[in-house]
PDBML (XML) file of the C-alpha atoms, coordinates in Angstrom:
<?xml version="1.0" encoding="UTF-8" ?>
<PDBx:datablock datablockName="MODEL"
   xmlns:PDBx="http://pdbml.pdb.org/schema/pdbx-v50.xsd"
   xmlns:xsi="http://www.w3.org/2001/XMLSchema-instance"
   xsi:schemaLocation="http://pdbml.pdb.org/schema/pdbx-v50.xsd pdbx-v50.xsd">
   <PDBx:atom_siteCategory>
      <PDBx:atom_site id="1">
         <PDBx:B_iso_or_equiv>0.00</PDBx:B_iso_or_equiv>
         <PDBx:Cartn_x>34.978</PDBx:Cartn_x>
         <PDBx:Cartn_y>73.698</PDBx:Cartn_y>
         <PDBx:Cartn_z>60.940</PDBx:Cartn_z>
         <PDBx:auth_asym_id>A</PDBx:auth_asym_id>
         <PDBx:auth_atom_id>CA</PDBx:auth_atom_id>
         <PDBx:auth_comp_id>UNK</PDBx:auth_comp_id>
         <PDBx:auth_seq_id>1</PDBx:auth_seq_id>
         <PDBx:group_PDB>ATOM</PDBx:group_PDB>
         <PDBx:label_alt_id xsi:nil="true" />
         <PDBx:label_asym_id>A</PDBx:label_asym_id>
         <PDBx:label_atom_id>CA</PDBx:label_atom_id>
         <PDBx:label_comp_id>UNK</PDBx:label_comp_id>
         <PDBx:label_entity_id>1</PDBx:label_entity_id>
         <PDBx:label_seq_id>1</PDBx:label_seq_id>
         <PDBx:occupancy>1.00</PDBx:occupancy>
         <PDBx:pdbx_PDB_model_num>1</PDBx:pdbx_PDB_model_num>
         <PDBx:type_symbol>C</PDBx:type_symbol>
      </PDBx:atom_site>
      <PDBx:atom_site id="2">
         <PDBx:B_iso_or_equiv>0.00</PDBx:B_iso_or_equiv>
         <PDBx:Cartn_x>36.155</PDBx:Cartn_x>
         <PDBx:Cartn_y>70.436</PDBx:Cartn_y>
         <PDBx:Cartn_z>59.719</PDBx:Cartn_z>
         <PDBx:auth_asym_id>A</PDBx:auth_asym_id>
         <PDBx:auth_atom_id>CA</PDBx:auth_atom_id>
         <PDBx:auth_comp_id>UNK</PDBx:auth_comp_id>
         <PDBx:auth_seq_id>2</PDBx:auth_seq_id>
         <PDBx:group_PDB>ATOM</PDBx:group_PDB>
         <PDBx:label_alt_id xsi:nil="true" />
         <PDBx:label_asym_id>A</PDBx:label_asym_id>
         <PDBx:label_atom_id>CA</PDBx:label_atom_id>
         <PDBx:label_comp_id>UNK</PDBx:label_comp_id>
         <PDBx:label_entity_id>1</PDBx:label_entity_id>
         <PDBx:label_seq_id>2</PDBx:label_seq_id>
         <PDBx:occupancy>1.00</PDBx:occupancy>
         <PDBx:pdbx_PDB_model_num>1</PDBx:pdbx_PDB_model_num>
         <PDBx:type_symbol>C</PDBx:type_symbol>
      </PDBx:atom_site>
      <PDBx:atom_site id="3">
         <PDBx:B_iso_or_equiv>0.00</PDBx:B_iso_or_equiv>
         <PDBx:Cartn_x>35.181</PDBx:Cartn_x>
         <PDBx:Cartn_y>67.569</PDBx:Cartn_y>
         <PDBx:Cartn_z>57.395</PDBx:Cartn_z>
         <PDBx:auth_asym_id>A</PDBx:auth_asym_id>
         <PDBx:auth_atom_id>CA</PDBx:auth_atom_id>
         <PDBx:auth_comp_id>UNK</PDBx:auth_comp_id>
         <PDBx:auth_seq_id>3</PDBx:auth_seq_id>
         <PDBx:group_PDB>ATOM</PDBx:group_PDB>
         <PDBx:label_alt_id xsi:nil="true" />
         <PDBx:label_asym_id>A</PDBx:label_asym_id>
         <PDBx:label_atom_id>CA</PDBx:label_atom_id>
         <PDBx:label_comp_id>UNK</PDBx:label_comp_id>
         <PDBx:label_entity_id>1</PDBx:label_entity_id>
         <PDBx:label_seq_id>3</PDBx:label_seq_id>
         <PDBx:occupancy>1.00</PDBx:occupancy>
         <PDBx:pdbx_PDB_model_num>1</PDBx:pdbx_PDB_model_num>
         <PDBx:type_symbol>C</PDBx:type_symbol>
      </PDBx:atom_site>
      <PDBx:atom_site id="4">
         <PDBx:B_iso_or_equiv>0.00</PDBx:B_iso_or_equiv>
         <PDBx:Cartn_x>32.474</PDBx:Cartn_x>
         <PDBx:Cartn_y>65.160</PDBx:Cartn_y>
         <PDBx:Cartn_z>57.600</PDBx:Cartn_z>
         <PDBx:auth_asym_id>A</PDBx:auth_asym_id>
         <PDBx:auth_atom_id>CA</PDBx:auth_atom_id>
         <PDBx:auth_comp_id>UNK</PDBx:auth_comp_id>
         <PDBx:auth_seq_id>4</PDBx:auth_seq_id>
         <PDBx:group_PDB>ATOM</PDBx:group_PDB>
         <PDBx:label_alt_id xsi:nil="true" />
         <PDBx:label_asym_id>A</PDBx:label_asym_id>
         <PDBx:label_atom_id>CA</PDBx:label_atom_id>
         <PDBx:label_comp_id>UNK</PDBx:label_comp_id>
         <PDBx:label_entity_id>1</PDBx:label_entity_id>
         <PDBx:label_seq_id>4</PDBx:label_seq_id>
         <PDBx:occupancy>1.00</PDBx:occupancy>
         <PDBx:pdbx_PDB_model_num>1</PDBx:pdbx_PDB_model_num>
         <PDBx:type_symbol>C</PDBx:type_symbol>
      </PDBx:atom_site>
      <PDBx:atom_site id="5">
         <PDBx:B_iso_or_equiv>0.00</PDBx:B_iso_or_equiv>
         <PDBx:Cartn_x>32.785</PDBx:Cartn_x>
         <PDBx:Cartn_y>61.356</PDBx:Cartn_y>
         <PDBx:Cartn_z>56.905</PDBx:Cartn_z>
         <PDBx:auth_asym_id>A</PDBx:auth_asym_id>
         <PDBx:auth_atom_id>CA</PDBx:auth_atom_id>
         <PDBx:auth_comp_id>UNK</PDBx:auth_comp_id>
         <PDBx:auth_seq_id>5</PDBx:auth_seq_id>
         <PDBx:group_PDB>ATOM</PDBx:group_PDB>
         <PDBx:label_alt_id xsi:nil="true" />
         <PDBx:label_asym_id>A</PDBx:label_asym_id>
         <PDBx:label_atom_id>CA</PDBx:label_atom_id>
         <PDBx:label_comp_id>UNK</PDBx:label_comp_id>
         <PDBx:label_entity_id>1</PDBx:label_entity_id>
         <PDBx:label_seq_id>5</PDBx:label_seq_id>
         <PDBx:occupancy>1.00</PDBx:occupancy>
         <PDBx:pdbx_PDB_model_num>1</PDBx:pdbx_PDB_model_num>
         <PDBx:type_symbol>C</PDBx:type_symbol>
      </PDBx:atom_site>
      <PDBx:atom_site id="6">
         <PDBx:B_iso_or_equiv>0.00</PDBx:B_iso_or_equiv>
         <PDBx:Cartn_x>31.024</PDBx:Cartn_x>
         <PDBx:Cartn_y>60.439</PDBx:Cartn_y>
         <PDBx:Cartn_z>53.456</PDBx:Cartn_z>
         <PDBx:auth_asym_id>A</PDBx:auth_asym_id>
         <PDBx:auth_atom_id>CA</PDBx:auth_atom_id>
         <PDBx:auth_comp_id>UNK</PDBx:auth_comp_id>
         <PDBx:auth_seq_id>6</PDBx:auth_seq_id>
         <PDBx:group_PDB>ATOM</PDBx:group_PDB>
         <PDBx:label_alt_id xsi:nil="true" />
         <PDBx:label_asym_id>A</PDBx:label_asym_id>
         <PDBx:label_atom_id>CA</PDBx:label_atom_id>
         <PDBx:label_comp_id>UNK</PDBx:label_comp_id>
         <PDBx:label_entity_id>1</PDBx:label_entity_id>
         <PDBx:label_seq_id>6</PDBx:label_seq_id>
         <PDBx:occupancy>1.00</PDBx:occupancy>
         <PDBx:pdbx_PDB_model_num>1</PDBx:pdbx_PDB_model_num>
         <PDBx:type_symbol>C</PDBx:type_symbol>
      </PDBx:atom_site>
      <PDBx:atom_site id="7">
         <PDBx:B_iso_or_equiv>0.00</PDBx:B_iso_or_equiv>
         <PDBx:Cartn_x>29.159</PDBx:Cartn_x>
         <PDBx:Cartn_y>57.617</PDBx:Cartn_y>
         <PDBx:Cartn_z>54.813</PDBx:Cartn_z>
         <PDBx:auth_asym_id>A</PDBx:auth_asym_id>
         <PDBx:auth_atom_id>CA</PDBx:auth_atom_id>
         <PDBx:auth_comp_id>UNK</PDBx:auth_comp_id>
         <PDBx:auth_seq_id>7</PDBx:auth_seq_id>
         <PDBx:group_PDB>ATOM</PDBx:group_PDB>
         <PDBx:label_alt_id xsi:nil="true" />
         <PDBx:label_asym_id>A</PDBx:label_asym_id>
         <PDBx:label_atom_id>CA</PDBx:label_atom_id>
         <PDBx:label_comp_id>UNK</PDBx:label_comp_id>
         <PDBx:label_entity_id>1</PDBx:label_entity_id>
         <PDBx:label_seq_id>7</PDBx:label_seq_id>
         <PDBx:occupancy>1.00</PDBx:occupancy>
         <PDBx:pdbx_PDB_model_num>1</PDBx:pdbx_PDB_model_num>
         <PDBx:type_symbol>C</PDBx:type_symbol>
      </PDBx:atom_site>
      <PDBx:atom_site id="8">
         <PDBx:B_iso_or_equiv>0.00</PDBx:B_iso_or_equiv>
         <PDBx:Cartn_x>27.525</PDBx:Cartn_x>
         <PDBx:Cartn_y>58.832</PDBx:Cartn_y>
         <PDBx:Cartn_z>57.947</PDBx:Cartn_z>
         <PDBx:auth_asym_id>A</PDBx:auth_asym_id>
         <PDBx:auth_atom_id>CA</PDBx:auth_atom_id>
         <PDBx:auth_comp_id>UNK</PDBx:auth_comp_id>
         <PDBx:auth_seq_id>8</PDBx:auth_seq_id>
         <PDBx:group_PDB>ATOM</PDBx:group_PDB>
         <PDBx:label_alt_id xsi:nil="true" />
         <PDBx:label_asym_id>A</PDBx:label_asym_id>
         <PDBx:label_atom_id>CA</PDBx:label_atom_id>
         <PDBx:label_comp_id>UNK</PDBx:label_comp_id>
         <PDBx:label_entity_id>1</PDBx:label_entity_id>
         <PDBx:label_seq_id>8</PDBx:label_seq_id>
         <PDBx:occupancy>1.00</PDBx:occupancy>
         <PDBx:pdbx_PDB_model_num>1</PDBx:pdbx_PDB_model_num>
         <PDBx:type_symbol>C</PDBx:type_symbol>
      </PDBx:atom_site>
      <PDBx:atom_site id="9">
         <PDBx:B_iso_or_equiv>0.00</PDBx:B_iso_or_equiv>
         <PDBx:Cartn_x>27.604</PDBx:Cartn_x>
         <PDBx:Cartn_y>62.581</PDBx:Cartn_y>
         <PDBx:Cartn_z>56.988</PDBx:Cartn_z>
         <PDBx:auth_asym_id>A</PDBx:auth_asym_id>
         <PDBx:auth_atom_id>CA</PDBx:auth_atom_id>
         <PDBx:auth_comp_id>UNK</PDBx:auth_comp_id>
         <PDBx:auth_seq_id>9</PDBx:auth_seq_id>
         <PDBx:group_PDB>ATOM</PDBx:group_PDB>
         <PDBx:label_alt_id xsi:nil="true" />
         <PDBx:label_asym_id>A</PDBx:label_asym_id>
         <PDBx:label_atom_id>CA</PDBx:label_atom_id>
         <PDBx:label_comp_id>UNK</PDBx:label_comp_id>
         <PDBx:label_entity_id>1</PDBx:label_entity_id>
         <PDBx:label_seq_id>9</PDBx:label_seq_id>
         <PDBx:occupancy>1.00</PDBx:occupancy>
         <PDBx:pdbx_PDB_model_num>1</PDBx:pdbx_PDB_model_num>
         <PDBx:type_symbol>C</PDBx:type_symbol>
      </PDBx:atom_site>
      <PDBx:atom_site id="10">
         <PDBx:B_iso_or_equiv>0.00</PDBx:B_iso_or_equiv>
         <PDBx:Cartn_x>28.632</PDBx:Cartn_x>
         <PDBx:Cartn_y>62.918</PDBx:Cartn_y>
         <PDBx:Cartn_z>60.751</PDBx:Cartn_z>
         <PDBx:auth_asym_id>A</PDBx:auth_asym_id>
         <PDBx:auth_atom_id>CA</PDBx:auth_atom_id>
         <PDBx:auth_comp_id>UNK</PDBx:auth_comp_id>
         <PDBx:auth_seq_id>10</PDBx:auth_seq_id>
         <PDBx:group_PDB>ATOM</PDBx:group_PDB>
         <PDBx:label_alt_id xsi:nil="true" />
         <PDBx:label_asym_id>A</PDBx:label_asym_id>
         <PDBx:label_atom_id>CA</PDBx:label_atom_id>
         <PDBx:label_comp_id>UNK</PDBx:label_comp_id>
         <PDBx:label_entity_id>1</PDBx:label_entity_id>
         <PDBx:label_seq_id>10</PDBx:label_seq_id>
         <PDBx:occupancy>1.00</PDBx:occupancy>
         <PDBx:pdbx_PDB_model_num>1</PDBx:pdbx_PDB_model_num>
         <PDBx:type_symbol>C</PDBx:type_symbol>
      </PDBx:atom_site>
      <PDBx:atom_site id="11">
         <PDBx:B_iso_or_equiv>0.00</PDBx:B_iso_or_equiv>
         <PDBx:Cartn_x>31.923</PDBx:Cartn_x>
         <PDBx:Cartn_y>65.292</PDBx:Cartn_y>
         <PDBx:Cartn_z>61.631</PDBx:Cartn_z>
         <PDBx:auth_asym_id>A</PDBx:auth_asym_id>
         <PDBx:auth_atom_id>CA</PDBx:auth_atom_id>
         <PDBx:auth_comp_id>UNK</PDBx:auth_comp_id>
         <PDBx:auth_seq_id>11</PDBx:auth_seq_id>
         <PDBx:group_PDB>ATOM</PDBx:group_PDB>
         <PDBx:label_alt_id xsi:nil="true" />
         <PDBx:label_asym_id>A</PDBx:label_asym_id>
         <PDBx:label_atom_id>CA</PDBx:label_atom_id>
         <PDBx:label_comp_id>UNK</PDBx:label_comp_id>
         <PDBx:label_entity_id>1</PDBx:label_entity_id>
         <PDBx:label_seq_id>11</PDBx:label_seq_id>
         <PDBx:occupancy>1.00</PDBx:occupancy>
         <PDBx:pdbx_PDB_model_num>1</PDBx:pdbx_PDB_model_num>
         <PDBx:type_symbol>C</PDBx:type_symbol>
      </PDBx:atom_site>
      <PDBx:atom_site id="12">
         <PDBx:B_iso_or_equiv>0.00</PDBx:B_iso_or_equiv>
         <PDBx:Cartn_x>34.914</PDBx:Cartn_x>
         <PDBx:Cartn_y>63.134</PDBx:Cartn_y>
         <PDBx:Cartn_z>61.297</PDBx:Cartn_z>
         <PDBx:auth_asym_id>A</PDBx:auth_asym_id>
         <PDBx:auth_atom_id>CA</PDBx:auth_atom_id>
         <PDBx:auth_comp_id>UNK</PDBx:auth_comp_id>
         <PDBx:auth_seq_id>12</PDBx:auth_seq_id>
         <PDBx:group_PDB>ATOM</PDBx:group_PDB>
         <PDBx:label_alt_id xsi:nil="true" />
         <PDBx:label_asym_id>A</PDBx:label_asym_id>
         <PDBx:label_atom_id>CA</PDBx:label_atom_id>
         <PDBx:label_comp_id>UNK</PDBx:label_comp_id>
         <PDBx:label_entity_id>1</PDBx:label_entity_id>
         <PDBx:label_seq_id>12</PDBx:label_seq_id>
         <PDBx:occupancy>1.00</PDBx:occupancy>
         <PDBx:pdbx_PDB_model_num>1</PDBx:pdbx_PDB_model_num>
         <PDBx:type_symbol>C</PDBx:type_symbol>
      </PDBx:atom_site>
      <PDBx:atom_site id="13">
         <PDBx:B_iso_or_equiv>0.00</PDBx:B_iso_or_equiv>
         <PDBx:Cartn_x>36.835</PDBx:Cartn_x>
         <PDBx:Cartn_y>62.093</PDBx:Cartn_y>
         <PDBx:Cartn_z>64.688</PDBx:Cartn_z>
         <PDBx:auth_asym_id>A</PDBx:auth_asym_id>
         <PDBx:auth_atom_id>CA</PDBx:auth_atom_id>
         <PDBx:auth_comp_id>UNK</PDBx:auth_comp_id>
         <PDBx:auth_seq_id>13</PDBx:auth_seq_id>
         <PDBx:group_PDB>ATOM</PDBx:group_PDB>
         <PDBx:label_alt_id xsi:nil="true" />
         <PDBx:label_asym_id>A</PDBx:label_asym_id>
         <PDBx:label_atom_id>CA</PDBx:label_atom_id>
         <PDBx:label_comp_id>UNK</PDBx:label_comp_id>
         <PDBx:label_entity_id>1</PDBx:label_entity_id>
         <PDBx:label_seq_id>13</PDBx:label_seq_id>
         <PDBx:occupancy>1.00</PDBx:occupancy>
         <PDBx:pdbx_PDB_model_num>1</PDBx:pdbx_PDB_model_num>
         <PDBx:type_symbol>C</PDBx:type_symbol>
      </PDBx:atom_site>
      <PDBx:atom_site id="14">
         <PDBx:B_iso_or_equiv>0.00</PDBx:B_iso_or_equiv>
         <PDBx:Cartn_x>40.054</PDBx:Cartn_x>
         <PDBx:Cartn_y>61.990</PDBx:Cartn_y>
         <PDBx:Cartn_z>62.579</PDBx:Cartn_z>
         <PDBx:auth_asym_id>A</PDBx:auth_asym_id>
         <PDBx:auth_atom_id>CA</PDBx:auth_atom_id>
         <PDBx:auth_comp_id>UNK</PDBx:auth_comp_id>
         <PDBx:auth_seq_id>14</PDBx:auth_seq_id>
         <PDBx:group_PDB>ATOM</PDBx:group_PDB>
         <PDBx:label_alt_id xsi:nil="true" />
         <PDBx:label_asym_id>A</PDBx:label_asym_id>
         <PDBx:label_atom_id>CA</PDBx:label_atom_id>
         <PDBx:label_comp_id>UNK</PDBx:label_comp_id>
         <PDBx:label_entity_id>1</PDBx:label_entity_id>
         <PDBx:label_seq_id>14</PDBx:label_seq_id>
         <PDBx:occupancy>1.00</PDBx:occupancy>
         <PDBx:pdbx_PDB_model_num>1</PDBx:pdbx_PDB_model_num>
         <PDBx:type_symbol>C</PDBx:type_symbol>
      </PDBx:atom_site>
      <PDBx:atom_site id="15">
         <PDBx:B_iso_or_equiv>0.00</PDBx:B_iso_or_equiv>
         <PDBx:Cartn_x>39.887</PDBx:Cartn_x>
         <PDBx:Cartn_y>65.479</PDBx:Cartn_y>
         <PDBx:Cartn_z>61.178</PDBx:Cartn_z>
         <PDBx:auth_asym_id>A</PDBx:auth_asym_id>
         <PDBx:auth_atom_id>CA</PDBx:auth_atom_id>
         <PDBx:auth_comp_id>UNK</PDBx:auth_comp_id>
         <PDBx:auth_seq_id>15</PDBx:auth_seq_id>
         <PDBx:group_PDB>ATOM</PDBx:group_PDB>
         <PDBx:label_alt_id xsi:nil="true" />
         <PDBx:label_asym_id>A</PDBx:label_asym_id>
         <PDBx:label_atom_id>CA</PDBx:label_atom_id>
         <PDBx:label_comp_id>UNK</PDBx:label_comp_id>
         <PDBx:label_entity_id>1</PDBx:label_entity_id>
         <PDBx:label_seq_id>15</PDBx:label_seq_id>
         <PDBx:occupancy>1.00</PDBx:occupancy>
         <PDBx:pdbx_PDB_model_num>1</PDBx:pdbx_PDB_model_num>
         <PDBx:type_symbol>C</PDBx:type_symbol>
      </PDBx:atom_site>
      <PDBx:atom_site id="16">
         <PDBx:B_iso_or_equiv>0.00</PDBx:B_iso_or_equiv>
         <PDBx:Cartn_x>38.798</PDBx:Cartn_x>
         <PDBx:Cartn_y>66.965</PDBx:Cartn_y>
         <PDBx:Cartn_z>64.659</PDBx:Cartn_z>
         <PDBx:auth_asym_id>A</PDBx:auth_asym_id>
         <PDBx:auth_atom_id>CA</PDBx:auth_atom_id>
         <PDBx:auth_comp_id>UNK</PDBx:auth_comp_id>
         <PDBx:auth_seq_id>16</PDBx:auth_seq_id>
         <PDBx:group_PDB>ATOM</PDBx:group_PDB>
         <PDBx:label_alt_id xsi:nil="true" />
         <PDBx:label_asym_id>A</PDBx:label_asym_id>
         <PDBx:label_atom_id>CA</PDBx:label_atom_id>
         <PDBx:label_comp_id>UNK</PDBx:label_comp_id>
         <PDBx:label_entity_id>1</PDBx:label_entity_id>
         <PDBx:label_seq_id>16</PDBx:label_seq_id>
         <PDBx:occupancy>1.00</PDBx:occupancy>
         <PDBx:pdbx_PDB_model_num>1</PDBx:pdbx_PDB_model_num>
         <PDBx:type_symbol>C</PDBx:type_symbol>
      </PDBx:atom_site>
      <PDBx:atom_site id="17">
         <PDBx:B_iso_or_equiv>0.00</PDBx:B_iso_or_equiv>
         <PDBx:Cartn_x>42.131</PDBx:Cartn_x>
         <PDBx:Cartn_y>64.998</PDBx:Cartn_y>
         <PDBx:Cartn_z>65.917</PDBx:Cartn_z>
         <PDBx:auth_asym_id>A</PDBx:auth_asym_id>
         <PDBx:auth_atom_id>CA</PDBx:auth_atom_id>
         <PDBx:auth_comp_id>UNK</PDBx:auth_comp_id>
         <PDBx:auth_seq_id>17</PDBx:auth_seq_id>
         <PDBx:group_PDB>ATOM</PDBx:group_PDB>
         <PDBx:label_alt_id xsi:nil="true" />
         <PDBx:label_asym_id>A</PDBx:label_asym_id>
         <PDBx:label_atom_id>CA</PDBx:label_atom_id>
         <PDBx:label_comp_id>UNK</PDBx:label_comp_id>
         <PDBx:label_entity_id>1</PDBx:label_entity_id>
         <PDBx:label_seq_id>17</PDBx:label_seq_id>
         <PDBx:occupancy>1.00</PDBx:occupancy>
         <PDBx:pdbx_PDB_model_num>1</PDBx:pdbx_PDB_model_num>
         <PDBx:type_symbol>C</PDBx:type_symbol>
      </PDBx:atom_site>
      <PDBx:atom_site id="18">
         <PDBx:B_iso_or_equiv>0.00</PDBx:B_iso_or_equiv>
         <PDBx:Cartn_x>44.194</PDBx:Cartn_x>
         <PDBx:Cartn_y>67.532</PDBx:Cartn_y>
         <PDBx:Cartn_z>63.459</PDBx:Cartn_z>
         <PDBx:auth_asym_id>A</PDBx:auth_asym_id>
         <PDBx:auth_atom_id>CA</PDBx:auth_atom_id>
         <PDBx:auth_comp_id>UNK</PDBx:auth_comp_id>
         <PDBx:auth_seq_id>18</PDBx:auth_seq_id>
         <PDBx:group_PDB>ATOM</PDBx:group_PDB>
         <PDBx:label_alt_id xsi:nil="true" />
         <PDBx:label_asym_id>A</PDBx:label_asym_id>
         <PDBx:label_atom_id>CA</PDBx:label_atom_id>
         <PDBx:label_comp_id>UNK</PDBx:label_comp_id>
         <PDBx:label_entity_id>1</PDBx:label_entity_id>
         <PDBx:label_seq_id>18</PDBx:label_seq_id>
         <PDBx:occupancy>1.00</PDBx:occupancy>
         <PDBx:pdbx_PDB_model_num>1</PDBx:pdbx_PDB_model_num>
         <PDBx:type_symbol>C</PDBx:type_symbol>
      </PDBx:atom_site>
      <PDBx:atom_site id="19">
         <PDBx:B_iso_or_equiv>0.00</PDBx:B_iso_or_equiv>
         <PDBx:Cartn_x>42.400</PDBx:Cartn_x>
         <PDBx:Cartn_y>70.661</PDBx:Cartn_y>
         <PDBx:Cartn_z>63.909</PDBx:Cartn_z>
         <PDBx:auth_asym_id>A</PDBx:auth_asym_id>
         <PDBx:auth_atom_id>CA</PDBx:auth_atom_id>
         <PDBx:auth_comp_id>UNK</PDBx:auth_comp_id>
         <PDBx:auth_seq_id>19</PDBx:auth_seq_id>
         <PDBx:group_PDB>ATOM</PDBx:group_PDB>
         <PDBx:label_alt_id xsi:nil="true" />
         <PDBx:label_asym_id>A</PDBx:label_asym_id>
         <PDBx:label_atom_id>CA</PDBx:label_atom_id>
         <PDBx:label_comp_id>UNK</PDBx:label_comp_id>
         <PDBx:label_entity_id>1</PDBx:label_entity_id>
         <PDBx:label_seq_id>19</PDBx:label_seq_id>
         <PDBx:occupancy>1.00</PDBx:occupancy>
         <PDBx:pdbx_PDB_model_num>1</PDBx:pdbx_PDB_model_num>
         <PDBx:type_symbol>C</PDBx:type_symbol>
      </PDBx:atom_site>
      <PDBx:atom_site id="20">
         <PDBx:B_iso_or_equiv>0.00</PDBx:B_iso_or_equiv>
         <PDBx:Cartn_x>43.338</PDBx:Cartn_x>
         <PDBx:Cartn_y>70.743</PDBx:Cartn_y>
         <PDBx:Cartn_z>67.804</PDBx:Cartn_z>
         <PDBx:auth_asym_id>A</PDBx:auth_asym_id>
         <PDBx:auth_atom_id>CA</PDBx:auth_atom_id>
         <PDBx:auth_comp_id>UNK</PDBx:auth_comp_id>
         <PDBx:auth_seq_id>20</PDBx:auth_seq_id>
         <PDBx:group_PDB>ATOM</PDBx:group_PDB>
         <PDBx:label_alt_id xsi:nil="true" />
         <PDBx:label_asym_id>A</PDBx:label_asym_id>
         <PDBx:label_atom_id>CA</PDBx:label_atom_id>
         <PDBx:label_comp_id>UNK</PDBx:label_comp_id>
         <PDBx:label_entity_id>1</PDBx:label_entity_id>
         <PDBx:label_seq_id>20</PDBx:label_seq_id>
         <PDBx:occupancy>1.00</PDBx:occupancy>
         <PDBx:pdbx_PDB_model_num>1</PDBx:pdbx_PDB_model_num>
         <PDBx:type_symbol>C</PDBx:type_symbol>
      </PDBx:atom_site>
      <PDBx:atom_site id="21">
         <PDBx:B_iso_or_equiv>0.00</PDBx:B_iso_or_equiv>
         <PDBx:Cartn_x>45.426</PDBx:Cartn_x>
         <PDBx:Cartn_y>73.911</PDBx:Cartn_y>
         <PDBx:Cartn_z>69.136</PDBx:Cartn_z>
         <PDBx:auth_asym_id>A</PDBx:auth_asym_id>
         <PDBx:auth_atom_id>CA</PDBx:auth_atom_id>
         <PDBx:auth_comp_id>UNK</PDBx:auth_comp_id>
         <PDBx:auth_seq_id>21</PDBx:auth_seq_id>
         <PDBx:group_PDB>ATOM</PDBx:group_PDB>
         <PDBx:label_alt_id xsi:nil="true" />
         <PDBx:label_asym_id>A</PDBx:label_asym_id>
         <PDBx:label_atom_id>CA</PDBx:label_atom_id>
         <PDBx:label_comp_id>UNK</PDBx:label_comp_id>
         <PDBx:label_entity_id>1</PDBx:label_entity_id>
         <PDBx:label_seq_id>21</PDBx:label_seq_id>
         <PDBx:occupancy>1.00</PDBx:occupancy>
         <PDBx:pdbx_PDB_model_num>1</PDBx:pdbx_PDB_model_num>
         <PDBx:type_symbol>C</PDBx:type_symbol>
      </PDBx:atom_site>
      <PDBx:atom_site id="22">
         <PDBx:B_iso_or_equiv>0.00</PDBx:B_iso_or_equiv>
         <PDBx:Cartn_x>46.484</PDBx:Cartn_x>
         <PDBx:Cartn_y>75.401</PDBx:Cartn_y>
         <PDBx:Cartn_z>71.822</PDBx:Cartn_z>
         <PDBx:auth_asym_id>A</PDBx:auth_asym_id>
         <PDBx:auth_atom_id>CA</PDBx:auth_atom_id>
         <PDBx:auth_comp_id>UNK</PDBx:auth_comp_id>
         <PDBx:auth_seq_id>22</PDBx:auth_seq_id>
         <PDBx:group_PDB>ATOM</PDBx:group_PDB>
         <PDBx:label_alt_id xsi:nil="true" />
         <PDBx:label_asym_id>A</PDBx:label_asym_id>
         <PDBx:label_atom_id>CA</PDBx:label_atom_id>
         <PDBx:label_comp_id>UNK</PDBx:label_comp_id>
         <PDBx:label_entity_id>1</PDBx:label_entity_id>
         <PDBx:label_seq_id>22</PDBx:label_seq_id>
         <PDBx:occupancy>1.00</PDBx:occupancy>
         <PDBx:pdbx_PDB_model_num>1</PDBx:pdbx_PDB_model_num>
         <PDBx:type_symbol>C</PDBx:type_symbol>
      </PDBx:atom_site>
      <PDBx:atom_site id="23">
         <PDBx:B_iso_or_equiv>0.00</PDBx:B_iso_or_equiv>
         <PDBx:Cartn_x>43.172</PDBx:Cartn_x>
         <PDBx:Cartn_y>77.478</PDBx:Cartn_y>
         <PDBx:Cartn_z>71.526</PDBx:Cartn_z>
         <PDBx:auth_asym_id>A</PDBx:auth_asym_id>
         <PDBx:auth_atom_id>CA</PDBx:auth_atom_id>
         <PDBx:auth_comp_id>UNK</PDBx:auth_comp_id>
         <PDBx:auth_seq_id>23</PDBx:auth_seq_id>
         <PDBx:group_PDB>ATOM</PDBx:group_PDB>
         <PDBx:label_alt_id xsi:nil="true" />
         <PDBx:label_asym_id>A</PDBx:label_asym_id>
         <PDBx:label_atom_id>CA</PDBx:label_atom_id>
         <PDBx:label_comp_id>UNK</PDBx:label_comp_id>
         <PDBx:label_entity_id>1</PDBx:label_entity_id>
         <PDBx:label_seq_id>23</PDBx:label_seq_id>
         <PDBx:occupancy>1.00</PDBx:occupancy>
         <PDBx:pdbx_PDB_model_num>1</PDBx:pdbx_PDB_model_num>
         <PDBx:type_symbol>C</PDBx:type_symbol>
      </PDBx:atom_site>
      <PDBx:atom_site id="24">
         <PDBx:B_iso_or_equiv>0.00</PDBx:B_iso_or_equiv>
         <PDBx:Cartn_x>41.041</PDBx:Cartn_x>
         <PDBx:Cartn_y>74.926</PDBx:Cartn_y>
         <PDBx:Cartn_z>71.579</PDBx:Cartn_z>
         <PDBx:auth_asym_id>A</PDBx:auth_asym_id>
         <PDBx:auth_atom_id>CA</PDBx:auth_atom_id>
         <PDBx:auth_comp_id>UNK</PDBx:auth_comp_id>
         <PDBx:auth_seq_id>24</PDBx:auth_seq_id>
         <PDBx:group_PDB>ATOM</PDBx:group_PDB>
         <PDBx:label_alt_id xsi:nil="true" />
         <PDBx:label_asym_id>A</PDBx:label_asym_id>
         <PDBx:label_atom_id>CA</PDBx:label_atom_id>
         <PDBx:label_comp_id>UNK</PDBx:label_comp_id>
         <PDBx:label_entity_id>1</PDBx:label_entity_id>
         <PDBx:label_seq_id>24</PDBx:label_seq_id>
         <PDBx:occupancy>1.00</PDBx:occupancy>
         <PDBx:pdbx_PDB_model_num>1</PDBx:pdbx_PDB_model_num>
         <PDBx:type_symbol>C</PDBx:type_symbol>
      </PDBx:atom_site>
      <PDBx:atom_site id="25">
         <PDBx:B_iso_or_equiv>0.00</PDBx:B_iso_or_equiv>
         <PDBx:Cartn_x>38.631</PDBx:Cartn_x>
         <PDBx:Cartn_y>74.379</PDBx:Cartn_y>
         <PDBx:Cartn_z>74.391</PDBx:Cartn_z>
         <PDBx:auth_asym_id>A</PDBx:auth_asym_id>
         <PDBx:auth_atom_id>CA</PDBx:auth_atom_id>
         <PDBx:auth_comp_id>UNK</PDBx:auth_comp_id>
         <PDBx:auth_seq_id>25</PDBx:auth_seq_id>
         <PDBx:group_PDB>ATOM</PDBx:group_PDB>
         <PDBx:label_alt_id xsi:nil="true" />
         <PDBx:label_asym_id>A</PDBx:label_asym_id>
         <PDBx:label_atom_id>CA</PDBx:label_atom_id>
         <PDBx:label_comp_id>UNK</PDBx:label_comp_id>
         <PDBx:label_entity_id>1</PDBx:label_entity_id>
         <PDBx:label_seq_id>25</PDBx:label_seq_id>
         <PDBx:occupancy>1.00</PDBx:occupancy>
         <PDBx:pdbx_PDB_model_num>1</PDBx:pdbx_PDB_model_num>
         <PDBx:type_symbol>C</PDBx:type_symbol>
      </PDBx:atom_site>
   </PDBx:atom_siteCategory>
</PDBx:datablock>
């Protein structure tokens, strides 16, 4: 789970940019 951006309550591109790991898929 990661943030949301306070305007469009929408997940937040930059915060998905720094959750990525090897794991993700």
């Amino acid at each position: 789970l990661v943030d949301i951006d306070a305007e469009t309550f929408n997940i937040d591109p930059q915060r998905i940019a720094e959750a990525v790991t090897e794991k993700t898929r």
